[in-house]
PDB file of N, CA and C in Angstrom:
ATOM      1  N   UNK A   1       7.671  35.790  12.386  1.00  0.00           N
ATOM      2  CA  UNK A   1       6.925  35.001  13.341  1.00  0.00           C
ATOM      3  C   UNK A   1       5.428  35.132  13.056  1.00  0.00           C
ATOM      4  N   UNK A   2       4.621  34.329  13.407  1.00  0.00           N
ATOM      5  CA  UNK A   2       3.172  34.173  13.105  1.00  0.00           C
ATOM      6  C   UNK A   2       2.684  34.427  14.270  1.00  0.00           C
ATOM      7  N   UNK A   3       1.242  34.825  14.225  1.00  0.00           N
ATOM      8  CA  UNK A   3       0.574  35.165  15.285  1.00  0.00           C
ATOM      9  C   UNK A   3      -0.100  33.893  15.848  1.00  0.00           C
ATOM     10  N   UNK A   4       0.255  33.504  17.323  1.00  0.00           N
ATOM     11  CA  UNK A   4      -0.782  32.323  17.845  1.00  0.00           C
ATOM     12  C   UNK A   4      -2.058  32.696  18.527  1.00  0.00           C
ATOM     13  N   UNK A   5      -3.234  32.173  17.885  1.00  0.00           N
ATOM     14  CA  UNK A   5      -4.318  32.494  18.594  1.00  0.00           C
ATOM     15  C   UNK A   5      -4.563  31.276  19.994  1.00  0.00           C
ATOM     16  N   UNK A   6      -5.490  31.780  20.965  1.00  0.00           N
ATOM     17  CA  UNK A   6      -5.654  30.589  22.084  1.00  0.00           C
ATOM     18  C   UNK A   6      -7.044  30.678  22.054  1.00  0.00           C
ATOM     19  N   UNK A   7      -7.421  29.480  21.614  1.00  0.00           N
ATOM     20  CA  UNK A   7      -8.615  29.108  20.980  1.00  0.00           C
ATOM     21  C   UNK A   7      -9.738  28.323  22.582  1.00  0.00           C
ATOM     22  N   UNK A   8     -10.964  28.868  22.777  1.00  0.00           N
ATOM     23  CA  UNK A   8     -11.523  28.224  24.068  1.00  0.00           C
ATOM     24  C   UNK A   8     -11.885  26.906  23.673  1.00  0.00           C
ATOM     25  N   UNK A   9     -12.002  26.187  24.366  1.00  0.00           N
ATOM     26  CA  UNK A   9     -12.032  24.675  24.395  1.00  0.00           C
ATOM     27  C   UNK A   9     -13.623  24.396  23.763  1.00  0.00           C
ATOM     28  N   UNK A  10     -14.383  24.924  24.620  1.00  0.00           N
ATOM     29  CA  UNK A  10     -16.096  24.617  24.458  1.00  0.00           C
ATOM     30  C   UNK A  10     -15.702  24.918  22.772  1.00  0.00           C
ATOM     31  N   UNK A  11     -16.270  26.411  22.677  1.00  0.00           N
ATOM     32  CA  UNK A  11     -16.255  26.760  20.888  1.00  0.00           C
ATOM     33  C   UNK A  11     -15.231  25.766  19.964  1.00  0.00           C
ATOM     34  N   UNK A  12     -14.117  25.591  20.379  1.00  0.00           N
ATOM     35  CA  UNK A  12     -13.303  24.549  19.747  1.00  0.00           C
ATOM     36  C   UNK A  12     -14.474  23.341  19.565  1.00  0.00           C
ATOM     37  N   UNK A  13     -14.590  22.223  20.678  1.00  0.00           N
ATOM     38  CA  UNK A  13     -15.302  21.306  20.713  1.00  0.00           C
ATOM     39  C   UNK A  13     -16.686  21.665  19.476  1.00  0.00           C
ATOM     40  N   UNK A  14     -17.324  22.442  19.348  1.00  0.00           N
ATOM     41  CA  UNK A  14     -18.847  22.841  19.096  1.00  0.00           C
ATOM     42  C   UNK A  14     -18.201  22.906  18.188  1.00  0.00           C
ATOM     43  N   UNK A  15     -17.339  23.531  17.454  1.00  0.00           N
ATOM     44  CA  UNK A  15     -17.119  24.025  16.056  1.00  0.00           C
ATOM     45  C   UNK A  15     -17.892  25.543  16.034  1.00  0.00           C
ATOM     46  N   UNK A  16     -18.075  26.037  16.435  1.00  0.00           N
ATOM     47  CA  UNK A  16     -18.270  27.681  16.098  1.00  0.00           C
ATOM     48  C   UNK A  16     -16.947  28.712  16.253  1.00  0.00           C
ATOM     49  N   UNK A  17     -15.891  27.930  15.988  1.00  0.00           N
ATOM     50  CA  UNK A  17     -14.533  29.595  16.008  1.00  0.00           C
ATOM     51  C   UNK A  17     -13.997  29.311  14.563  1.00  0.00           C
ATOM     52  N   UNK A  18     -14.941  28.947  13.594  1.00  0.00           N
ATOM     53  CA  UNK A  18     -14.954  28.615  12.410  1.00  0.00           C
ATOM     54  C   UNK A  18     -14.318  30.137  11.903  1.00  0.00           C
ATOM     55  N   UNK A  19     -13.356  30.482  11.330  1.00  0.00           N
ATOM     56  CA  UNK A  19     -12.998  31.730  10.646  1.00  0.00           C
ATOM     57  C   UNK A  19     -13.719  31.649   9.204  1.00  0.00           C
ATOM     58  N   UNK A  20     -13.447  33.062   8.809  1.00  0.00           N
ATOM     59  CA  UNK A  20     -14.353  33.679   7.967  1.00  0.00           C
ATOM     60  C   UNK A  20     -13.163  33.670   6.402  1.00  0.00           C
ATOM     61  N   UNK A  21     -12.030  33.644   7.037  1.00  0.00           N
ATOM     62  CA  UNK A  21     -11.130  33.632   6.088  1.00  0.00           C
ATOM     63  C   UNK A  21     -10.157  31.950   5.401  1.00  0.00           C
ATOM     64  N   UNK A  22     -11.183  31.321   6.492  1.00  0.00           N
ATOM     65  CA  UNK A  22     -10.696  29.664   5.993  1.00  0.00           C
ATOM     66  C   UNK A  22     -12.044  29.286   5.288  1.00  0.00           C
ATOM     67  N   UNK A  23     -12.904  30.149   4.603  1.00  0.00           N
ATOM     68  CA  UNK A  23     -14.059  29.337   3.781  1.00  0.00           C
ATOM     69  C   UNK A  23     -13.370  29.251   2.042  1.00  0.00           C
ATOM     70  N   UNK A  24     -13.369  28.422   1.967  1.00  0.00           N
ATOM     71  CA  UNK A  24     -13.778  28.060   0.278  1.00  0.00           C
ATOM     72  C   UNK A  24     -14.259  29.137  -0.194  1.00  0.00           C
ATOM     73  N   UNK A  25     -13.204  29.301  -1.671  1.00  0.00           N
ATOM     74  CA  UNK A  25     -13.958  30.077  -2.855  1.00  0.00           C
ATOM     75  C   UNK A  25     -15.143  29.252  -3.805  1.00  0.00           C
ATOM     76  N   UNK A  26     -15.872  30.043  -4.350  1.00  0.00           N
ATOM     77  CA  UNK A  26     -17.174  29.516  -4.830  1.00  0.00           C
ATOM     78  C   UNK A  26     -17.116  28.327  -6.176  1.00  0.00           C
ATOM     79  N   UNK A  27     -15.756  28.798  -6.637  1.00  0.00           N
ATOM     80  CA  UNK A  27     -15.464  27.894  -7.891  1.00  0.00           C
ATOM     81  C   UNK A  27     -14.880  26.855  -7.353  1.00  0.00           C
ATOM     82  N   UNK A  28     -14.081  26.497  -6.079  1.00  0.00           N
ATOM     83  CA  UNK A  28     -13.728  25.346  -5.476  1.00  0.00           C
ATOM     84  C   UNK A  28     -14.922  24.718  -5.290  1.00  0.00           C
ATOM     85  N   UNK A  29     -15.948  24.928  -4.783  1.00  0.00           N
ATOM     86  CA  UNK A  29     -16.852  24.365  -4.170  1.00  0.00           C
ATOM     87  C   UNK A  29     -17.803  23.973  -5.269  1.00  0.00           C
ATOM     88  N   UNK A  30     -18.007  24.703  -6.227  1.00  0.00           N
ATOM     89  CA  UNK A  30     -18.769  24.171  -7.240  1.00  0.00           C
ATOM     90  C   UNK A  30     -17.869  22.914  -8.199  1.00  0.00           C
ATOM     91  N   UNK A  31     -16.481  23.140  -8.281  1.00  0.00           N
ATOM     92  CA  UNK A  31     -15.824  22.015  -8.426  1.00  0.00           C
ATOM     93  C   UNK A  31     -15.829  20.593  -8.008  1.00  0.00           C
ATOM     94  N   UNK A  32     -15.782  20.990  -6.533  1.00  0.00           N
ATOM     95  CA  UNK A  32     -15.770  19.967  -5.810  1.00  0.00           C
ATOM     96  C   UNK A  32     -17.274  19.147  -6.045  1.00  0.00           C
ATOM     97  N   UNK A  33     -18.397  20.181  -6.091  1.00  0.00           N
ATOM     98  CA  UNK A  33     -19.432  19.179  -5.778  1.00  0.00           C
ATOM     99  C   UNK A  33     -19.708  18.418  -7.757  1.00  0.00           C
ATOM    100  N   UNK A  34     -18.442  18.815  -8.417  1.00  0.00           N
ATOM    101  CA  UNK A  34     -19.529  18.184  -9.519  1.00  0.00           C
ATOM    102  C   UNK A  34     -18.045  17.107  -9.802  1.00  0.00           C
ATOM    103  N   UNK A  35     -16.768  17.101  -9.364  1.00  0.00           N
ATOM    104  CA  UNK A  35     -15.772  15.745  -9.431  1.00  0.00           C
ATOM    105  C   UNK A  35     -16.334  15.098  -8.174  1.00  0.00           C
ATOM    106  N   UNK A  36     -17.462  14.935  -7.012  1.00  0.00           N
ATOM    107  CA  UNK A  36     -18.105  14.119  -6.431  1.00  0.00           C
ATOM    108  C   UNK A  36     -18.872  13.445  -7.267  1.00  0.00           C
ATOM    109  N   UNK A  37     -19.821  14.136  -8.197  1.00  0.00           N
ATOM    110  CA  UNK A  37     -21.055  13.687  -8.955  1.00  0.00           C
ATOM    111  C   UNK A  37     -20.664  13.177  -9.891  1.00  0.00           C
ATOM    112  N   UNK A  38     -19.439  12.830 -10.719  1.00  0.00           N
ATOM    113  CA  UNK A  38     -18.679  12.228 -11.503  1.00  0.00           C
ATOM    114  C   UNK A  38     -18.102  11.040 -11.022  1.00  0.00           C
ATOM    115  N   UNK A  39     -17.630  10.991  -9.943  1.00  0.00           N
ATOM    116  CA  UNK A  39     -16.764  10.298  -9.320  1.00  0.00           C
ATOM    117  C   UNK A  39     -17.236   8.531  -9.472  1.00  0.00           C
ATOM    118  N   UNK A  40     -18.794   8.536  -8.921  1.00  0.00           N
ATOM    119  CA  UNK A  40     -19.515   6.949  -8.991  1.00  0.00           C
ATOM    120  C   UNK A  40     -19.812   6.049 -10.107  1.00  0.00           C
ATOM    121  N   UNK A  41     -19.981   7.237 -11.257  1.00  0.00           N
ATOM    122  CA  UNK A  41     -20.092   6.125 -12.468  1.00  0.00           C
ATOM    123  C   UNK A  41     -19.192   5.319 -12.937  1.00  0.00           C
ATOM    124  N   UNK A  42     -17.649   5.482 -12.667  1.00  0.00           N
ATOM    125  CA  UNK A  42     -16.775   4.905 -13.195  1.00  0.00           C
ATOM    126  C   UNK A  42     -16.140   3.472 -12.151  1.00  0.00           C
ATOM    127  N   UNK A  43     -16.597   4.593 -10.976  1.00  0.00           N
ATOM    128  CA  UNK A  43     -16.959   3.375  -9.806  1.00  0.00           C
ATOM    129  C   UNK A  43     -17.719   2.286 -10.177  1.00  0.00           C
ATOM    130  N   UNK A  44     -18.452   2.690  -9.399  1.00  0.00           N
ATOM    131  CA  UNK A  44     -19.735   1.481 -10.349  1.00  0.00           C
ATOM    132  C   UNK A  44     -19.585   0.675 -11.311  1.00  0.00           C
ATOM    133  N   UNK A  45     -19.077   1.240 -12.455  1.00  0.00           N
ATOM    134  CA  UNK A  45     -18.762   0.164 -13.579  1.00  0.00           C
ATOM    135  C   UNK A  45     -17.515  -0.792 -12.986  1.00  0.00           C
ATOM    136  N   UNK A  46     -16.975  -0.249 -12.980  1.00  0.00           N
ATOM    137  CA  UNK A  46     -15.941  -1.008 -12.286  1.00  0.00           C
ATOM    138  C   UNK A  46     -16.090  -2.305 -11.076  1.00  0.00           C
ATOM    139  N   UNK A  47     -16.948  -1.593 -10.024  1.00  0.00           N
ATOM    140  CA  UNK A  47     -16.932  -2.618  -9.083  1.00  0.00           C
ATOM    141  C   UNK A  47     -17.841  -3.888  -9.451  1.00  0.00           C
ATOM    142  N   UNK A  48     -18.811  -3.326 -10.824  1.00  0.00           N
ATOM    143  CA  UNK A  48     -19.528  -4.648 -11.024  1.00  0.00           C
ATOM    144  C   UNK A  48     -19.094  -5.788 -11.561  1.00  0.00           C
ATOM    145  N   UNK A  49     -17.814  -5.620 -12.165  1.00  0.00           N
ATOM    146  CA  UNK A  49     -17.002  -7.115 -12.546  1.00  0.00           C
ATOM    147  C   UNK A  49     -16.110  -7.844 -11.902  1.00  0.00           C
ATOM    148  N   UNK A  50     -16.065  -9.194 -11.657  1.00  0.00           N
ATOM    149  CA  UNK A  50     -15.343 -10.013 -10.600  1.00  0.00           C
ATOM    150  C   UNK A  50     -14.219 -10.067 -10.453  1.00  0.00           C
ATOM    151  N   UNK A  51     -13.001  -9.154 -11.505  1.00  0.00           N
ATOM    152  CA  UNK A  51     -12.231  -8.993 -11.641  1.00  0.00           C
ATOM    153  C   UNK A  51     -11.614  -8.402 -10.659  1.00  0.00           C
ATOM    154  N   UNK A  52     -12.529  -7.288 -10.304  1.00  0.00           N
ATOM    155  CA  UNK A  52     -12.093  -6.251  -8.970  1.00  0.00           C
ATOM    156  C   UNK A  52     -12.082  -6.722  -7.733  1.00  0.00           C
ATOM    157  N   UNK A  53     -13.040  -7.489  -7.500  1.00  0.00           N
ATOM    158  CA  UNK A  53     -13.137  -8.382  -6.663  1.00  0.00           C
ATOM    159  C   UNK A  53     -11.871  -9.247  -5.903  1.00  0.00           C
ATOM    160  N   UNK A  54     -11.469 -10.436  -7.389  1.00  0.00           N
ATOM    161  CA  UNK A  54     -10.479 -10.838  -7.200  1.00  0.00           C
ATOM    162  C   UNK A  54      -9.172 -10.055  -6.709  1.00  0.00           C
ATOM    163  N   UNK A  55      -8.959  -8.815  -6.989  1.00  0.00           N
ATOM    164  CA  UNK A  55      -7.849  -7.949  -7.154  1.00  0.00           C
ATOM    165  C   UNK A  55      -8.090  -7.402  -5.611  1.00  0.00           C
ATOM    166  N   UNK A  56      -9.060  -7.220  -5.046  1.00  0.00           N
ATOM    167  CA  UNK A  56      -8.804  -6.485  -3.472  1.00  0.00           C
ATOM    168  C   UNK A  56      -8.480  -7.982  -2.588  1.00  0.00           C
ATOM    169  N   UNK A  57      -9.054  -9.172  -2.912  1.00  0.00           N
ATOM    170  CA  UNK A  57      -9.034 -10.469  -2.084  1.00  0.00           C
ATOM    171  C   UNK A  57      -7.771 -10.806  -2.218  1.00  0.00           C
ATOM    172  N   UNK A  58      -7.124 -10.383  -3.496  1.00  0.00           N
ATOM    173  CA  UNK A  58      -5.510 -11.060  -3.513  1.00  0.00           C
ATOM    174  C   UNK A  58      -4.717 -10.161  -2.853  1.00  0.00           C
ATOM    175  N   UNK A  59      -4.689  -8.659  -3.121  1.00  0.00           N
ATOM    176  CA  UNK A  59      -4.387  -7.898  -2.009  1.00  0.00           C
ATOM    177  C   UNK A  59      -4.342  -8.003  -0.523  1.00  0.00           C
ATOM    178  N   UNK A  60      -5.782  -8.189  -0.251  1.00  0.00           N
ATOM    179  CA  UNK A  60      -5.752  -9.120   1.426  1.00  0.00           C
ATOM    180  C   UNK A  60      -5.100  -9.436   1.832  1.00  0.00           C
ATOM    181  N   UNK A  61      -5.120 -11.253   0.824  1.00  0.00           N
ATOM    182  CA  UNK A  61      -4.172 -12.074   1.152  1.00  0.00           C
ATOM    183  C   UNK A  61      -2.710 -11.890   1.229  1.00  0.00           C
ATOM    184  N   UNK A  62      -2.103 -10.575   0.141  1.00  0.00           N
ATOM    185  CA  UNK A  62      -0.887 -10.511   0.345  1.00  0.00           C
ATOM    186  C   UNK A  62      -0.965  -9.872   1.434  1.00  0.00           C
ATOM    187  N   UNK A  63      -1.320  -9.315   2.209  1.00  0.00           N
ATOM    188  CA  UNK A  63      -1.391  -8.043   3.581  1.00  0.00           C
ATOM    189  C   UNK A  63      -1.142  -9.007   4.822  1.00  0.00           C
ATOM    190  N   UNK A  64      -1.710 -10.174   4.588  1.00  0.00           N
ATOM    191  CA  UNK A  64      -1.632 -11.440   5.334  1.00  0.00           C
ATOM    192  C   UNK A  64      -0.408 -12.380   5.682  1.00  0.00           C
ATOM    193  N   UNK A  65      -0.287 -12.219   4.105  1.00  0.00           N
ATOM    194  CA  UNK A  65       1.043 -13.091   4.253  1.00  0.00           C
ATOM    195  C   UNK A  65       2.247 -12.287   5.062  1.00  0.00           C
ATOM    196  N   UNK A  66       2.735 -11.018   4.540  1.00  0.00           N
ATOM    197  CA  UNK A  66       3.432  -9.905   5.544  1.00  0.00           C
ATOM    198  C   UNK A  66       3.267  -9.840   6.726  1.00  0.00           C
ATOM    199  N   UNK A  67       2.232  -9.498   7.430  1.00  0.00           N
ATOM    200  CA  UNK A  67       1.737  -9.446   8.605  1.00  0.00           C
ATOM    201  C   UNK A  67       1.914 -11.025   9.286  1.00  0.00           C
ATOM    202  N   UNK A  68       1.816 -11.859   8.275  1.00  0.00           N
ATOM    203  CA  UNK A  68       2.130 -13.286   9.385  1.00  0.00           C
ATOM    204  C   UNK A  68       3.905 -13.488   9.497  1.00  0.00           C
ATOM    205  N   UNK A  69       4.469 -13.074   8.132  1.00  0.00           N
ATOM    206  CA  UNK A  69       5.547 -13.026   8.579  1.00  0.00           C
ATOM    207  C   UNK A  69       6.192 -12.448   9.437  1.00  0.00           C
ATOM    208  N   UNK A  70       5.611 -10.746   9.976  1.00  0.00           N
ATOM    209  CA  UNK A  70       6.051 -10.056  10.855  1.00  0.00           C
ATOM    210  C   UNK A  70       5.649 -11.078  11.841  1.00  0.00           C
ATOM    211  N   UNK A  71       5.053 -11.303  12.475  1.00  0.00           N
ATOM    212  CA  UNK A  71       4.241 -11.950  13.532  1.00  0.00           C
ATOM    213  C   UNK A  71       5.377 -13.348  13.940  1.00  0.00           C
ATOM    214  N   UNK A  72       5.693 -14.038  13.218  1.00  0.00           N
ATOM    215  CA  UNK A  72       6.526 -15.166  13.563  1.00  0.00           C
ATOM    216  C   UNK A  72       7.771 -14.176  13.714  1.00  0.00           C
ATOM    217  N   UNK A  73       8.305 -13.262  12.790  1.00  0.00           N
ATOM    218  CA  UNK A  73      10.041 -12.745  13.129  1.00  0.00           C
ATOM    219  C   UNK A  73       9.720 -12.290  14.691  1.00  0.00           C
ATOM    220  N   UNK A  74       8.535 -11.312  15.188  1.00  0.00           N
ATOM    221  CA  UNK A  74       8.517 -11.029  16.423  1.00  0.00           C
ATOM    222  C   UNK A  74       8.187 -12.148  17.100  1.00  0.00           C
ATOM    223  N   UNK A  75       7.951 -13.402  17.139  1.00  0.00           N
ATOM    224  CA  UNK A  75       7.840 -14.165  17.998  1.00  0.00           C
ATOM    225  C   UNK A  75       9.333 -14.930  18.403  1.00  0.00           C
ATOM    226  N   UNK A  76       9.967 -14.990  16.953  1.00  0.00           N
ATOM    227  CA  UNK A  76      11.128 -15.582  17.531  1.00  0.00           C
ATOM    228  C   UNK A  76      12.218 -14.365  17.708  1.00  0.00           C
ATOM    229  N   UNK A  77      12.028 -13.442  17.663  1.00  0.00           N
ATOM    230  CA  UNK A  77      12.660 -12.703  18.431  1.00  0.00           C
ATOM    231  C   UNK A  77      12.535 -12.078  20.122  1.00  0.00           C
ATOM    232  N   UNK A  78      10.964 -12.544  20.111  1.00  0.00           N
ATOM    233  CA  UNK A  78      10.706 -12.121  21.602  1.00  0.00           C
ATOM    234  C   UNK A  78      11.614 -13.967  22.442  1.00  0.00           C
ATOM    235  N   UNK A  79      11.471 -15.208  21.589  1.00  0.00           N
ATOM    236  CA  UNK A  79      11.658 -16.340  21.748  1.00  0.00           C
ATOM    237  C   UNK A  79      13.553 -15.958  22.435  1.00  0.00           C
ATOM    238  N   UNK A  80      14.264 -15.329  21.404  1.00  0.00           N
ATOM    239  CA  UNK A  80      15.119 -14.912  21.461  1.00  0.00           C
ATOM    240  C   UNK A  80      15.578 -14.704  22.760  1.00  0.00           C
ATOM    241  N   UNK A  81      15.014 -13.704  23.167  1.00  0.00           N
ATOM    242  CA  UNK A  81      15.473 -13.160  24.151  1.00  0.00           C
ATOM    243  C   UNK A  81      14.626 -13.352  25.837  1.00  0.00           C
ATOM    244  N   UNK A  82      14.256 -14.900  25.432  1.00  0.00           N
ATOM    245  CA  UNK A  82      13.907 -15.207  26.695  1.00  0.00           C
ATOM    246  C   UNK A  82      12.264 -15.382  27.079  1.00  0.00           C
ATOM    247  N   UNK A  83      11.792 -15.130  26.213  1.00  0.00           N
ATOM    248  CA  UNK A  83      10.325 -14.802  26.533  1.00  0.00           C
ATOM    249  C   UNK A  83       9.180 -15.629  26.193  1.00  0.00           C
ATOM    250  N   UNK A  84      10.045 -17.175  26.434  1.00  0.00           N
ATOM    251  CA  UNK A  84       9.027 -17.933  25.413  1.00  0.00           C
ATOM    252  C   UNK A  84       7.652 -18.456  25.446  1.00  0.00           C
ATOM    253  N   UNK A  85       7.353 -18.297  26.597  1.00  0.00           N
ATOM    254  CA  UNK A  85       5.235 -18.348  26.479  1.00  0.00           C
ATOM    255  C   UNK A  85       4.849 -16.966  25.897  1.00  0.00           C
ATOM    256  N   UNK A  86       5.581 -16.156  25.649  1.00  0.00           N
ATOM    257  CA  UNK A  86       4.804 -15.113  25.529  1.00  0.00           C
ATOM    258  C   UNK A  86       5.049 -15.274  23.404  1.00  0.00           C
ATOM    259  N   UNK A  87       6.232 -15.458  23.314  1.00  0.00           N
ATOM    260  CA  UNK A  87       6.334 -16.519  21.915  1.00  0.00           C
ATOM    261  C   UNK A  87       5.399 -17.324  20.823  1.00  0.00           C
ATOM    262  N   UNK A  88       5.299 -18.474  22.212  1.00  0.00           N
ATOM    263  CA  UNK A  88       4.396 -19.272  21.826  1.00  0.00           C
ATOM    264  C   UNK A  88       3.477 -18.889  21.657  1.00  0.00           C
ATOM    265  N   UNK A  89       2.576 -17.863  22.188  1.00  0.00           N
ATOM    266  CA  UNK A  89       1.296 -17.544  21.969  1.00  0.00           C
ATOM    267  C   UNK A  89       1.356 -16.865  20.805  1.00  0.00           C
ATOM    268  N   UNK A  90       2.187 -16.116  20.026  1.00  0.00           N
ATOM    269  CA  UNK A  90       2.565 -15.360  19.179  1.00  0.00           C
ATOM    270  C   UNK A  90       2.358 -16.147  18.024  1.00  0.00           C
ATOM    271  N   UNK A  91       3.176 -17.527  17.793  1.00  0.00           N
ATOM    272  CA  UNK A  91       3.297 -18.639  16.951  1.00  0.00           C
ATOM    273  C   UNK A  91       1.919 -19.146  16.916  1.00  0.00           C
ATOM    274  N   UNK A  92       0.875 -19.595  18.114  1.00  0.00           N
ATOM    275  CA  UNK A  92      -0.117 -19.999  17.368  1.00  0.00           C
ATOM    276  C   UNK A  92      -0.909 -19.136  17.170  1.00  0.00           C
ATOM    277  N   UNK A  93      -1.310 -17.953  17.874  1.00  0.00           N
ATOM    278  CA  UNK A  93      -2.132 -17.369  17.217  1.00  0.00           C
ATOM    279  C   UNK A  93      -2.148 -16.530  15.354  1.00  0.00           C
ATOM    280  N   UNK A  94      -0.248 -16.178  15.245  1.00  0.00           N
ATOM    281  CA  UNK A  94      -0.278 -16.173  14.403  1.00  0.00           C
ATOM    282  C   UNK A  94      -0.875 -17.082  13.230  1.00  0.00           C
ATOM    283  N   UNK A  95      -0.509 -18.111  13.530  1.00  0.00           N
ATOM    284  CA  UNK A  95      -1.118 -19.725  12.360  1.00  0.00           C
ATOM    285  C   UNK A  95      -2.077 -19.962  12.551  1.00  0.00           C
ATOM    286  N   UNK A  96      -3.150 -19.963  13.540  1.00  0.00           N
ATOM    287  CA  UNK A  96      -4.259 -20.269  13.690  1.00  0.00           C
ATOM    288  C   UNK A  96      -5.185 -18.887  12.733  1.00  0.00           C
ATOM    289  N   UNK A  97      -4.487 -17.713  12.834  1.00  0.00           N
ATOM    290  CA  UNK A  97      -5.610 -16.512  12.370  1.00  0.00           C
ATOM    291  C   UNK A  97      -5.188 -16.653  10.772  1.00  0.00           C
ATOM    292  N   UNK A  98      -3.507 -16.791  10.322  1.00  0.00           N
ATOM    293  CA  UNK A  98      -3.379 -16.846   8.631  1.00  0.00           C
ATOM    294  C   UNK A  98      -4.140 -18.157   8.673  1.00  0.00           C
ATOM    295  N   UNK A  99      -3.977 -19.006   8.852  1.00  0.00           N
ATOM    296  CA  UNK A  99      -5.050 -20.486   8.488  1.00  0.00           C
ATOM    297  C   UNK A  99      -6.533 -19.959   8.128  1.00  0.00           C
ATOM    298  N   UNK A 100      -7.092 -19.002   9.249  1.00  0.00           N
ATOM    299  CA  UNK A 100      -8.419 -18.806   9.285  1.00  0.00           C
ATOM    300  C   UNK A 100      -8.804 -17.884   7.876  1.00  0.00           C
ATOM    301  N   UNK A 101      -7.643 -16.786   7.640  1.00  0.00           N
ATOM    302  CA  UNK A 101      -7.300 -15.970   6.527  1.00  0.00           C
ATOM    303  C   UNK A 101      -7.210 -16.399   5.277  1.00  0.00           C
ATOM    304  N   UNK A 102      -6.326 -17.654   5.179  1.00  0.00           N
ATOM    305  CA  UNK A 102      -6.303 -17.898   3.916  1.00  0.00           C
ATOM    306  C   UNK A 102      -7.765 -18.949   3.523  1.00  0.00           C
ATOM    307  N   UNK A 103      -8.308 -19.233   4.179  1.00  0.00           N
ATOM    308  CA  UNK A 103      -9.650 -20.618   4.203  1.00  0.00           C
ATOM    309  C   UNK A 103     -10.590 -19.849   4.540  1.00  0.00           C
ATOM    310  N   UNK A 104     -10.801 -18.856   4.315  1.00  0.00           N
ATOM    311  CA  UNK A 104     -11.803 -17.760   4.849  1.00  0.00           C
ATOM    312  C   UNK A 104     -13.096 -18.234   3.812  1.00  0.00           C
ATOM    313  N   UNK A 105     -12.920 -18.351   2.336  1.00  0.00           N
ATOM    314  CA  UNK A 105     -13.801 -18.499   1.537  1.00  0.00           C
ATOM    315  C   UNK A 105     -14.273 -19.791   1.594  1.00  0.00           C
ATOM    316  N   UNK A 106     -13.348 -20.796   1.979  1.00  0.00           N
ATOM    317  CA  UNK A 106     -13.528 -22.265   2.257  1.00  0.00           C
ATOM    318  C   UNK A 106     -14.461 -22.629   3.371  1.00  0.00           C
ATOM    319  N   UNK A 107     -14.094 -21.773   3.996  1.00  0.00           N
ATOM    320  CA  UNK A 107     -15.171 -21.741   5.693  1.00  0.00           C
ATOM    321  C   UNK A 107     -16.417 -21.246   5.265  1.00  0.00           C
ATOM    322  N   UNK A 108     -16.491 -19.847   4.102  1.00  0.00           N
ATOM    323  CA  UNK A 108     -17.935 -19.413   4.084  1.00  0.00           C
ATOM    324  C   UNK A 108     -19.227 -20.316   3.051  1.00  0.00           C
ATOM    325  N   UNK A 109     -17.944 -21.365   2.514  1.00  0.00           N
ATOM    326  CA  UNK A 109     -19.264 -22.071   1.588  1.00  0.00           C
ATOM    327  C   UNK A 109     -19.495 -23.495   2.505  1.00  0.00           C
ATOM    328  N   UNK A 110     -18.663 -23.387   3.133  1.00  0.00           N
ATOM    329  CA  UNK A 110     -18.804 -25.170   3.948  1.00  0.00           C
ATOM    330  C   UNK A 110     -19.682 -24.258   5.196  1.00  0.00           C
ATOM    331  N   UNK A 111     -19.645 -23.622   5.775  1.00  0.00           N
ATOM    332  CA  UNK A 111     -21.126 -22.901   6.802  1.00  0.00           C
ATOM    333  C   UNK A 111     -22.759 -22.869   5.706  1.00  0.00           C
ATOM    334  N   UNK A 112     -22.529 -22.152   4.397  1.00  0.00           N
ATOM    335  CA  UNK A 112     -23.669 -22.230   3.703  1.00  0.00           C
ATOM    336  C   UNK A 112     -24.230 -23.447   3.404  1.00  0.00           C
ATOM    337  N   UNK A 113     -23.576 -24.774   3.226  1.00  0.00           N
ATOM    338  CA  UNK A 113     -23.934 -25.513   3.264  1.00  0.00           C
ATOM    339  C   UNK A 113     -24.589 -26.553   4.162  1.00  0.00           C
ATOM    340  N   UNK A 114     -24.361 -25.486   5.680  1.00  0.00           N
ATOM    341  CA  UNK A 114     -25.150 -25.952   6.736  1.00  0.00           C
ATOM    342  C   UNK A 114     -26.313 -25.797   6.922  1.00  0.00           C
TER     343      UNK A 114
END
């Protein structure tokens, strides 16, 4: 069995019941801070071509398409079982927000052009 400590709320909240035996060894920490300082250049190169770009926006969109499909199965399943304004609202808001989702880029150059 392990020992439970009962920790006071304030010091909890504040962060001072910080133990002495949960600190980091010195080679972790010098690790850590130099795979941080490594970490951005490859970033960086990376995020500067449109490629990446494309690749999180198509992602999106697939996150979209799922999520709208969930969205209609729960509508006609709430439809199902009786519940149908609460349905309907389900159905358009679903189509009205993927509409807004997939025309998102369509909307931001037809506004710039205002």
């Amino acid at each position: 069995m392990s020992k439970t400590d009962v920790l006071n709320w304030n010091s909890f909240v504040s962060g001072s019941n910080v133990h002495n035996e949960i600190t980091k060894p010195i080679w972790l920490k010098v690790a850590t801070v130099v795979h941080l300082a490594l970490i951005p250049q490859p970033v960086f190169a990376a995020a500067a071509g449109e490629e990446t770009w494309s690749g999180v926006f198509t992602t999106v969109l697939g996150i979209a398409d799922w999520l709208c499909v969930g969205i209609i199965t729960y509508s006609g399943i709430t439809w199902m079982f009786g519940n149908r304004t609460k349905a309907m609202e389900f159905i358009m808001g679903g189509s009205i927000g993927y509409i807004i989702i997939r025309h998102a880029v369509d909307i931001k150059n037809w506004l710039k052009l205002l």
